[in-house]
N, C-alpha and C. Protein backbone atom coordinates (compact mmCIF):
# COMPACT_ATOMS: atom_id res chain seq x y z
N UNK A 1 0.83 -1.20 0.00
CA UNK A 1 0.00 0.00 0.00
C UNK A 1 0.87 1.26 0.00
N UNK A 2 1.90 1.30 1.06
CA UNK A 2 2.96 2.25 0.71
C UNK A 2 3.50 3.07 -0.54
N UNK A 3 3.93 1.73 -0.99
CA UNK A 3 4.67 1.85 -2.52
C UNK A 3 3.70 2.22 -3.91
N UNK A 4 2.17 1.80 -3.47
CA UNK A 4 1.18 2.42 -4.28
C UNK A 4 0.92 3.73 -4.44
N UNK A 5 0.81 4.07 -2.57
CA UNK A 5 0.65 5.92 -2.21
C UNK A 5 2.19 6.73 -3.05
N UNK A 6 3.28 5.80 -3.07
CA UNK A 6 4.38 6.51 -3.56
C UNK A 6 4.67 6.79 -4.81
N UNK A 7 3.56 5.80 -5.49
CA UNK A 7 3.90 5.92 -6.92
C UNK A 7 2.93 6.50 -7.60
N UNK A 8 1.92 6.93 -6.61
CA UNK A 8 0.53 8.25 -6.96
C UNK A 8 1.25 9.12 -7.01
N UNK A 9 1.97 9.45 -5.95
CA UNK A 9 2.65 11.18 -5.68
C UNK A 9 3.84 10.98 -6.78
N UNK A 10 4.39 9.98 -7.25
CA UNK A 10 5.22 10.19 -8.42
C UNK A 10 4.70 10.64 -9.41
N UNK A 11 3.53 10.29 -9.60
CA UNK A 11 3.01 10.13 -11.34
C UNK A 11 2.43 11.39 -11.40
N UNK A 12 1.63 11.76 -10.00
CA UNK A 12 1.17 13.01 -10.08
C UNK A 12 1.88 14.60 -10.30
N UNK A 13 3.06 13.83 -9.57
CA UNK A 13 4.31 15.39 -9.67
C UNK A 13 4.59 15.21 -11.21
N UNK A 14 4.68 14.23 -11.61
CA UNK A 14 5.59 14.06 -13.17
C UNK A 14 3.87 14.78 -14.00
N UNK A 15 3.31 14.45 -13.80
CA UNK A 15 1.95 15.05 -15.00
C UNK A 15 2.45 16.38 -14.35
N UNK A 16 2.15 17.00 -13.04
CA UNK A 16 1.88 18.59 -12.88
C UNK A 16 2.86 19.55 -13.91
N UNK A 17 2.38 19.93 -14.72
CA UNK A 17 3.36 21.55 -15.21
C UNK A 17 3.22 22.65 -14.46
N UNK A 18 4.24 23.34 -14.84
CA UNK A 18 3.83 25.02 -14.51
C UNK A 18 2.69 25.66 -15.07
N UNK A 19 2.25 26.29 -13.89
CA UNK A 19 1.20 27.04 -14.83
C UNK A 19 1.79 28.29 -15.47
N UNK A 20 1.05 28.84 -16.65
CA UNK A 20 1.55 30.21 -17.43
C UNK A 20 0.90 31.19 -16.75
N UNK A 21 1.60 32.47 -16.95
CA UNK A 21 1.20 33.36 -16.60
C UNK A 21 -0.18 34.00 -17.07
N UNK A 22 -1.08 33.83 -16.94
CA UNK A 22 -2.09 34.67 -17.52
C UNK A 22 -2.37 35.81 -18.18
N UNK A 23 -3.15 36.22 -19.45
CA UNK A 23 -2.53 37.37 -19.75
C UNK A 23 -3.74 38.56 -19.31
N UNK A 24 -3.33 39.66 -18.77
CA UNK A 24 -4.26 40.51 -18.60
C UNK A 24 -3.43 41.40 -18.56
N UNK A 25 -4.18 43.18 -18.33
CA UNK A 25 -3.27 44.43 -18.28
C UNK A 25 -3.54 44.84 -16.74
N UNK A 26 -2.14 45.30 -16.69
CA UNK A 26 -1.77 46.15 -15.48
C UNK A 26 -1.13 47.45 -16.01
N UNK A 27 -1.30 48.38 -15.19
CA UNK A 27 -0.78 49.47 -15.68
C UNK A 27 0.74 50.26 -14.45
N UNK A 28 1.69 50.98 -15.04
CA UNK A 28 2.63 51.27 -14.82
C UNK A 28 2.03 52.59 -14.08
N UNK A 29 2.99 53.17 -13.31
CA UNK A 29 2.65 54.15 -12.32
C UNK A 29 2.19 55.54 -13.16
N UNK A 30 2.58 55.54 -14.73
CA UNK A 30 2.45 56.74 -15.30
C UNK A 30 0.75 56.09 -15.66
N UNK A 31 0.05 55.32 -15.71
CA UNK A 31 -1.12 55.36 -16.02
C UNK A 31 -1.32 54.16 -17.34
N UNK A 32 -0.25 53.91 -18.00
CA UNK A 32 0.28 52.91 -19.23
C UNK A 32 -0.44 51.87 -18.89
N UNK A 33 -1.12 50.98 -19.71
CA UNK A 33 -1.56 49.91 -19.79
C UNK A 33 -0.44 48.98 -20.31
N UNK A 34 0.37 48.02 -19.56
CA UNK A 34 1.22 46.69 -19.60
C UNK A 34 0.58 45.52 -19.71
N UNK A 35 0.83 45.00 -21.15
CA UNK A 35 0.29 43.45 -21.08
C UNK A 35 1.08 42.52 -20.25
N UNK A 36 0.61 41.79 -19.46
CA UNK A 36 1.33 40.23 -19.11
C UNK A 36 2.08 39.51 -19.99
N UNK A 37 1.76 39.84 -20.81
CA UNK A 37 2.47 38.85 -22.02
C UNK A 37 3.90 39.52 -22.16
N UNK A 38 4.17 40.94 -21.81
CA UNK A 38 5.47 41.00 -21.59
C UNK A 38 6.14 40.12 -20.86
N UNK A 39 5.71 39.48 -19.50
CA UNK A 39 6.28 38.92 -18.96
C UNK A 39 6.70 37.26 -19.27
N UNK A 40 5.71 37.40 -20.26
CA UNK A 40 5.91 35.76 -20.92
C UNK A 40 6.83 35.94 -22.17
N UNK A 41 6.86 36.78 -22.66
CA UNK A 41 7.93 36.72 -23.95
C UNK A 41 9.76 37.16 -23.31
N UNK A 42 9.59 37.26 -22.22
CA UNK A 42 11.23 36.89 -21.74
C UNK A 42 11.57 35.96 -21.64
N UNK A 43 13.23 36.07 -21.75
CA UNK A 43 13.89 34.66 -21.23
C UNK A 43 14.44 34.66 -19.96
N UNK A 44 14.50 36.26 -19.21
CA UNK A 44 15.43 36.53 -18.13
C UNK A 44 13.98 35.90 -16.92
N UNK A 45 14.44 35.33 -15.61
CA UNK A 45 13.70 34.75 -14.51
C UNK A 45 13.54 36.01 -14.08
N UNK A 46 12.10 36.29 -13.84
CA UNK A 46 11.43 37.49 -12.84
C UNK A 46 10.82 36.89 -11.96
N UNK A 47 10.95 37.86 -10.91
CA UNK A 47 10.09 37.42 -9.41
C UNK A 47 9.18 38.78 -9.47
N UNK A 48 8.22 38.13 -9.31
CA UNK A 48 7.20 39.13 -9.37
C UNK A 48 6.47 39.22 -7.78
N UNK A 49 6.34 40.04 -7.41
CA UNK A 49 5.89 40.50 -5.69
C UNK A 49 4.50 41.27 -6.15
N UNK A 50 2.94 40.42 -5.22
CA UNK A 50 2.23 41.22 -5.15
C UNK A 50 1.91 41.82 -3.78
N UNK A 51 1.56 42.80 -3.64
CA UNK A 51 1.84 43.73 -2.29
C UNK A 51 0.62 45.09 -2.44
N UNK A 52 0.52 45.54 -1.21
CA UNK A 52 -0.45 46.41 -1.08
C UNK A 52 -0.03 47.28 -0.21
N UNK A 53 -0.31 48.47 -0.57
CA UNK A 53 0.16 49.66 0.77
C UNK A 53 -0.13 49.56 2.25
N UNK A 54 -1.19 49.17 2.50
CA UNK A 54 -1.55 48.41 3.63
C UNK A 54 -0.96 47.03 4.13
N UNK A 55 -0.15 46.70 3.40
CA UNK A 55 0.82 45.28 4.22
C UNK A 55 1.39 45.65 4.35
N UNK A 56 2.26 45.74 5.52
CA UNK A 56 3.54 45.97 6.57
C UNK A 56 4.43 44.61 6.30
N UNK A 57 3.94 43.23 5.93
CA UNK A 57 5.27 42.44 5.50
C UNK A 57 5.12 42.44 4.14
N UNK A 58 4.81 42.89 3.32
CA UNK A 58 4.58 43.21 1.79
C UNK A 58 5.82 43.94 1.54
N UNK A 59 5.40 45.67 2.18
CA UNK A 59 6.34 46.72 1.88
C UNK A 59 7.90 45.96 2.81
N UNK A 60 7.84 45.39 3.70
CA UNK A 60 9.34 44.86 5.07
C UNK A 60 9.53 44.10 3.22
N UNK A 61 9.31 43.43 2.85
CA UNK A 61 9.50 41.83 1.89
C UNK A 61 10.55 42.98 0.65
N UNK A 62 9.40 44.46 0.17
CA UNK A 62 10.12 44.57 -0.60
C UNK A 62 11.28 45.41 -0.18
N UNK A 63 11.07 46.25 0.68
CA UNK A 63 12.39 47.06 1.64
C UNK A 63 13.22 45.78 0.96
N UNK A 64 13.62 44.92 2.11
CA UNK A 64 14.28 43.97 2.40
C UNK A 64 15.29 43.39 0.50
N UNK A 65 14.70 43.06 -0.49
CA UNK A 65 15.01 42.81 -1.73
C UNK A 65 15.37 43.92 -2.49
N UNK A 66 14.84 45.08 -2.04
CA UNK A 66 15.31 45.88 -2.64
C UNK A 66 17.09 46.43 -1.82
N UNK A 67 16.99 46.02 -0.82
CA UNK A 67 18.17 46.30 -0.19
C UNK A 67 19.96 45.23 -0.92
N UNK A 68 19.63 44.41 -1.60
CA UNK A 68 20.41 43.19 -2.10
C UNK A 68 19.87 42.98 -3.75
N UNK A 69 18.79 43.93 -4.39
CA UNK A 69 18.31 43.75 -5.99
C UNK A 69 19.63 43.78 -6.79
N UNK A 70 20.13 45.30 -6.32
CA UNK A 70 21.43 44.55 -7.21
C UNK A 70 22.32 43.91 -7.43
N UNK A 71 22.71 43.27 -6.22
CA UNK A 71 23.32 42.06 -6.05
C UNK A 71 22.86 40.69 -6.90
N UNK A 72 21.27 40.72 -6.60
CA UNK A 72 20.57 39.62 -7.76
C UNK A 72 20.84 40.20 -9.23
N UNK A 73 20.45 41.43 -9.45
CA UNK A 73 21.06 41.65 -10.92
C UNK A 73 21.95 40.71 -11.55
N UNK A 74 23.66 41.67 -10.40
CA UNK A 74 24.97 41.20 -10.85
C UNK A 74 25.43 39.94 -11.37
N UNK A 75 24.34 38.79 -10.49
CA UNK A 75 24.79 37.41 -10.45
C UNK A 75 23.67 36.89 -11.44
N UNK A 76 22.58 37.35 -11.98
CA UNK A 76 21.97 36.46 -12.14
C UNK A 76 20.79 36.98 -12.90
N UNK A 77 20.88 38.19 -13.17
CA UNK A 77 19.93 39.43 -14.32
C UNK A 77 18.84 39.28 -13.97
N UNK A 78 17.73 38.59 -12.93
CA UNK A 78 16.78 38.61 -12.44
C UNK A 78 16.06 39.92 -12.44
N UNK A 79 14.62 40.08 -12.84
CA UNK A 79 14.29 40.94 -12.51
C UNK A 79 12.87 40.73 -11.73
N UNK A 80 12.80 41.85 -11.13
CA UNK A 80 11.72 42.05 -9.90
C UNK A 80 10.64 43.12 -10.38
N UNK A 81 10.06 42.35 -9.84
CA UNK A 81 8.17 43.63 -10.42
C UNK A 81 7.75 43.25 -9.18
N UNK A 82 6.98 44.61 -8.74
CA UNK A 82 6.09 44.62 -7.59
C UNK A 82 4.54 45.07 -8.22
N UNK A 83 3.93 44.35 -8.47
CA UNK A 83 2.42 44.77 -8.49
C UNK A 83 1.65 44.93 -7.81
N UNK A 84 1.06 46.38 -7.12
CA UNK A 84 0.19 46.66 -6.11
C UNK A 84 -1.30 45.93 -6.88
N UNK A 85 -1.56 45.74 -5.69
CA UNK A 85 -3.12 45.40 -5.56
C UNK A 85 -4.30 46.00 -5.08
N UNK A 86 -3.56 47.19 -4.49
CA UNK A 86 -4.41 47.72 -4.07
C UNK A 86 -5.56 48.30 -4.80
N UNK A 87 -7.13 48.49 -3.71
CA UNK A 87 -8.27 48.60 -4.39
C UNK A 87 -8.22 50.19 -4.27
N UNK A 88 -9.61 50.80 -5.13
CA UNK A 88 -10.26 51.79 -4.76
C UNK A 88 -9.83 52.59 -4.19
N UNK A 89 -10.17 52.07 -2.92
CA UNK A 89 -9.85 53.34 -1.98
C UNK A 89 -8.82 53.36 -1.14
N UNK A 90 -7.34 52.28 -1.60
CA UNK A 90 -6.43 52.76 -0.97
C UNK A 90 -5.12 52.65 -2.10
N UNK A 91 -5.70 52.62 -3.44
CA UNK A 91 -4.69 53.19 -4.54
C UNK A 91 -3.90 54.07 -4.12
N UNK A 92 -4.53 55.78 -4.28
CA UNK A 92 -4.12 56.83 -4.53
C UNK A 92 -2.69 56.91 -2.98
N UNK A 93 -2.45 55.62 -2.44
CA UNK A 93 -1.34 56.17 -1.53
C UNK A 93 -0.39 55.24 -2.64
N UNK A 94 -0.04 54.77 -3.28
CA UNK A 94 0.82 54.11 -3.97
C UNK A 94 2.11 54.74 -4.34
N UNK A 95 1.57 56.11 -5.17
CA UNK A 95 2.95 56.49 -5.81
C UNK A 95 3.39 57.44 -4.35
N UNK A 96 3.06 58.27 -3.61
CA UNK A 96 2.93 58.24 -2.34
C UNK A 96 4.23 57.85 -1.37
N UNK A 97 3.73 56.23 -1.37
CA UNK A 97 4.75 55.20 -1.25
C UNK A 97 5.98 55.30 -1.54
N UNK A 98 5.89 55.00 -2.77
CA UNK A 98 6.86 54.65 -4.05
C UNK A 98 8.13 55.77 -4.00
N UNK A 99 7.40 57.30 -4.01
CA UNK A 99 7.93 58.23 -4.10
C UNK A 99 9.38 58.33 -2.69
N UNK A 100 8.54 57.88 -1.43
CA UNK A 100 9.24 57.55 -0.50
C UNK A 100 10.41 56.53 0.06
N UNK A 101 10.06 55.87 -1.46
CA UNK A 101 10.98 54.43 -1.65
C UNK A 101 12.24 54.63 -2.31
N UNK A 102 13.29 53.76 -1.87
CA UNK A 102 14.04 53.90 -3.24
C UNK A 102 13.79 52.34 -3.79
N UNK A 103 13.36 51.59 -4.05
CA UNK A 103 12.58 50.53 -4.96
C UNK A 103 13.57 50.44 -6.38
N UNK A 104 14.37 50.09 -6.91
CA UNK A 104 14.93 50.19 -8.09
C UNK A 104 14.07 49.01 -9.34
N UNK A 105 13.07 48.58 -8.38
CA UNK A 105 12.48 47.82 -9.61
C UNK A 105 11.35 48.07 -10.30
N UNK A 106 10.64 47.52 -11.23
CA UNK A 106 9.36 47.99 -12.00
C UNK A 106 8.33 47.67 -10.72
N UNK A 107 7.40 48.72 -11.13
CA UNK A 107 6.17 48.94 -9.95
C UNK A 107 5.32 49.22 -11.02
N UNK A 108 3.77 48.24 -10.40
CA UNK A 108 2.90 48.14 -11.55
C UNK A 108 1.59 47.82 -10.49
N UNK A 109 0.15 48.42 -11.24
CA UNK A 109 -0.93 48.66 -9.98
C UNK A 109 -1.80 47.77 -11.16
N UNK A 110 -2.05 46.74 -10.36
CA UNK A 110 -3.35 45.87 -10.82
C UNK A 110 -4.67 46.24 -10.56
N UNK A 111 -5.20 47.88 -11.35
CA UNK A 111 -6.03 48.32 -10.93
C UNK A 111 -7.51 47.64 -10.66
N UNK A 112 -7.82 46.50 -11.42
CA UNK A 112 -9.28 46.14 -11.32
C UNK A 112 -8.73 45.08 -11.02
N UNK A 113 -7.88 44.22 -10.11
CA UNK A 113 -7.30 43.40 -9.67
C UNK A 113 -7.55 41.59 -10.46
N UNK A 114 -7.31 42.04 -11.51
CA UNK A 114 -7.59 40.65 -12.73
C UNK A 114 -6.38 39.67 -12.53
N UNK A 115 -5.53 40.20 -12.55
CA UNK A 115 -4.21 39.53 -12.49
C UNK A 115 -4.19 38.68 -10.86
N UNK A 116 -5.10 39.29 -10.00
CA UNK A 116 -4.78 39.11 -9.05
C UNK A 116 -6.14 37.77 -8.50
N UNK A 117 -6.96 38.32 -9.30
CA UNK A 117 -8.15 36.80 -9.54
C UNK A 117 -7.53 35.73 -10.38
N UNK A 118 -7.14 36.13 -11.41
CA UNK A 118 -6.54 34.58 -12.55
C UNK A 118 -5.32 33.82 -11.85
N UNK A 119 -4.84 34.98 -10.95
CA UNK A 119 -4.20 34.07 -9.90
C UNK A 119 -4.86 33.54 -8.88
N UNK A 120 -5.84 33.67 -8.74
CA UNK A 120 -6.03 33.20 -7.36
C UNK A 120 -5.45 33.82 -6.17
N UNK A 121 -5.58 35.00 -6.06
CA UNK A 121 -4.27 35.28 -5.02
C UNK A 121 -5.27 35.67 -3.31
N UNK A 122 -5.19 35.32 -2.83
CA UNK A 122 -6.09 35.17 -1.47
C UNK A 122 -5.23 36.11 -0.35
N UNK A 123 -3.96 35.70 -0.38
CA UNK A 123 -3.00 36.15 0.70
C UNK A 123 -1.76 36.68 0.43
N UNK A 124 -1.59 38.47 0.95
CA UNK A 124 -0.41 38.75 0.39
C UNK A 124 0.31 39.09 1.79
N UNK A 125 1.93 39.19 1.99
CA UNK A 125 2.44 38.93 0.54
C UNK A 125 2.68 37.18 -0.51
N UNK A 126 2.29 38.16 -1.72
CA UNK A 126 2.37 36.69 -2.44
C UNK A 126 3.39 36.83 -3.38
N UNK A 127 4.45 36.13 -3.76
CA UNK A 127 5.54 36.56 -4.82
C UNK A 127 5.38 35.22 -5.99
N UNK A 128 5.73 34.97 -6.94
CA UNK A 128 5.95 34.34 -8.19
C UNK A 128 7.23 34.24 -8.43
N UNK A 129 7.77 33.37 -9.49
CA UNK A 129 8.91 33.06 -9.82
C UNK A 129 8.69 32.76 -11.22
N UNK A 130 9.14 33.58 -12.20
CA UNK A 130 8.86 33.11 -13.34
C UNK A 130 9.94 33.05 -14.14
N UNK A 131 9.70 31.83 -15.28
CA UNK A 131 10.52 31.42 -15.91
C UNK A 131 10.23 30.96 -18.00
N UNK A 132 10.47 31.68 -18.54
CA UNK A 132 10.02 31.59 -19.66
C UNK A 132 8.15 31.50 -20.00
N UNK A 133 7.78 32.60 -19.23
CA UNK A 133 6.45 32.76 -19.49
C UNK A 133 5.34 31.98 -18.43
N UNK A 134 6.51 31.00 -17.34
CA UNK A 134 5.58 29.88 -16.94
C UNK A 134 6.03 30.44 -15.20
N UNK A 135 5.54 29.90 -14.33
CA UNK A 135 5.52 30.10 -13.16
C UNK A 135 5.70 29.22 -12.35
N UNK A 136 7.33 29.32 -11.90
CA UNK A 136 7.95 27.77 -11.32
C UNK A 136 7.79 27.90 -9.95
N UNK A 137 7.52 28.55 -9.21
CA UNK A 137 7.61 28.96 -7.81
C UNK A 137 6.36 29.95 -7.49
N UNK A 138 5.90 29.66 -6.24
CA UNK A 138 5.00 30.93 -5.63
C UNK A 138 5.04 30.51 -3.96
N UNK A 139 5.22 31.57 -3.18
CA UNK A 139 5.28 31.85 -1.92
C UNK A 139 4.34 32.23 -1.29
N UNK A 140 3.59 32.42 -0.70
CA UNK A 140 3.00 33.59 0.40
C UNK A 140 3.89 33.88 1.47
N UNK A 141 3.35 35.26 2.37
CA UNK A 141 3.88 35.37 3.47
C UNK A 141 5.12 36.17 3.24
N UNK A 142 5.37 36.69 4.57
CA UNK A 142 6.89 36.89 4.83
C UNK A 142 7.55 37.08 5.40
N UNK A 143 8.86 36.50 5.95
CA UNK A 143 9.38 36.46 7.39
C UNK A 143 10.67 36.70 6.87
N UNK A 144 11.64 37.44 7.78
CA UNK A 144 12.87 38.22 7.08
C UNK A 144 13.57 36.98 7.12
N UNK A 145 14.76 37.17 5.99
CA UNK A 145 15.83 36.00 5.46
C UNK A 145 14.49 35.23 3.86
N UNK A 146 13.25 35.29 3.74
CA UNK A 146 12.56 34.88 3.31
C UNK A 146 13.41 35.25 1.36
N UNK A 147 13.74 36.67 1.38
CA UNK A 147 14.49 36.91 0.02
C UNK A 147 15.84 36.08 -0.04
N UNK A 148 16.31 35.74 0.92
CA UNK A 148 17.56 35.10 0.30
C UNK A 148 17.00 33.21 0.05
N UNK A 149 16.16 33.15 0.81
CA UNK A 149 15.54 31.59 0.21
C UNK A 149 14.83 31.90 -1.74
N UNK A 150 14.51 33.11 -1.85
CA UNK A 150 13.87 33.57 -3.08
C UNK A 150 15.21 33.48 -4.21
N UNK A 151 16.47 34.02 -3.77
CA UNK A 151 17.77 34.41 -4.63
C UNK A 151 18.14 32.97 -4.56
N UNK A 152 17.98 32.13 -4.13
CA UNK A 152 18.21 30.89 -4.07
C UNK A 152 17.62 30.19 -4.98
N UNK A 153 16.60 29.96 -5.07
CA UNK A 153 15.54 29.56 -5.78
C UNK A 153 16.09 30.08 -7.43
N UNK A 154 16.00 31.35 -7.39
CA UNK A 154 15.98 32.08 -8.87
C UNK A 154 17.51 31.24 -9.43
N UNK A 155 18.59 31.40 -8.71
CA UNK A 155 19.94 30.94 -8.76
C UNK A 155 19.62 29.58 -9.20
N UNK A 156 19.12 28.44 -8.87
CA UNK A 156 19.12 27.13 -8.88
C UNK A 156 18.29 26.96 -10.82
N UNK A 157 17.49 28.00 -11.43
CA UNK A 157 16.82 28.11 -12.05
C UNK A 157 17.82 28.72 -13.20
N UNK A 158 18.63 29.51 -12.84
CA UNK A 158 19.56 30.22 -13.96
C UNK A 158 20.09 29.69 -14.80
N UNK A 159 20.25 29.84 -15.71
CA UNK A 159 21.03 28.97 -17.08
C UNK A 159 22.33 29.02 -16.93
């Protein structure tokens, strides 16, 4: 019975793929409408962070990566997108934020939060790991040291 249960969870990991990124628009802080599909027609691994002005381990998650981004650069050309989620009525603190940040990465507001339904996304912070259009990794949560398990990850993935 063992070796049966073991060879379910084999067969089942070997069928699972990555899922793709979904395509919908988000828009850039100037107001720009960004397809998703940018993010699928790369070859470079992005970690994508969704976050909201109102999370305190969202903004700690991206502080924290943004403190060592270019270090991931140097080694490993990774790039990082933070897509707010925020709704309605707590958008307009975003650029706000941002302005107060030094953030060196792309920042992008999932205004009618589509990206953030086709994900499924329930609990932030939530980050992604993507890899040729497909999505090899996803996290919730965040507890500090949590980015260097992330640079790890991306590293093990690098060509």
């Amino acid at each position: 019975m063992r070796t049966f249960f073991t060879l379910c969870l084999l067969f089942i990991s070997l069928c699972v793929k990555a899922q793709d990124i979904p395509e919908v628009t988000v828009k850039n802080l100037a107001g720009d409408d960004i397809s998703t599909s940018e993010f699928k027609n790369s070859k470079d691994i992005k970690v994508i962070s969704f976050w909201a002005t109102w999370c305190v381990p969202c903004i700690n998650e991206l502080d924290a990566i943004s403190e060592i981004y270019q270090d991931w650069q140097d080694e490993t050309n990774v790039e990082v997108i933070a897509i707010s989620t925020d709704d309605a009525r707590t958008r307009r603190r975003v650029k706000p934020l941002i302005n107060g940040k030094d953030w060196e990465f792309k920042i992008y507001v999932d205004e009618n939060q589509d990206l953030k339904r086709a994900l499924n996304i329930n609990i932030l912070p939530y980050v992604i790991i993507v890899k040729d259009g497909k999505i090899i990794h996803t996290r919730t949560g965040y507890t500090p040291g949590s980015e260097e398990e992330l640079f790890e990850i991306v590293k093990q993935h690098t060509d």
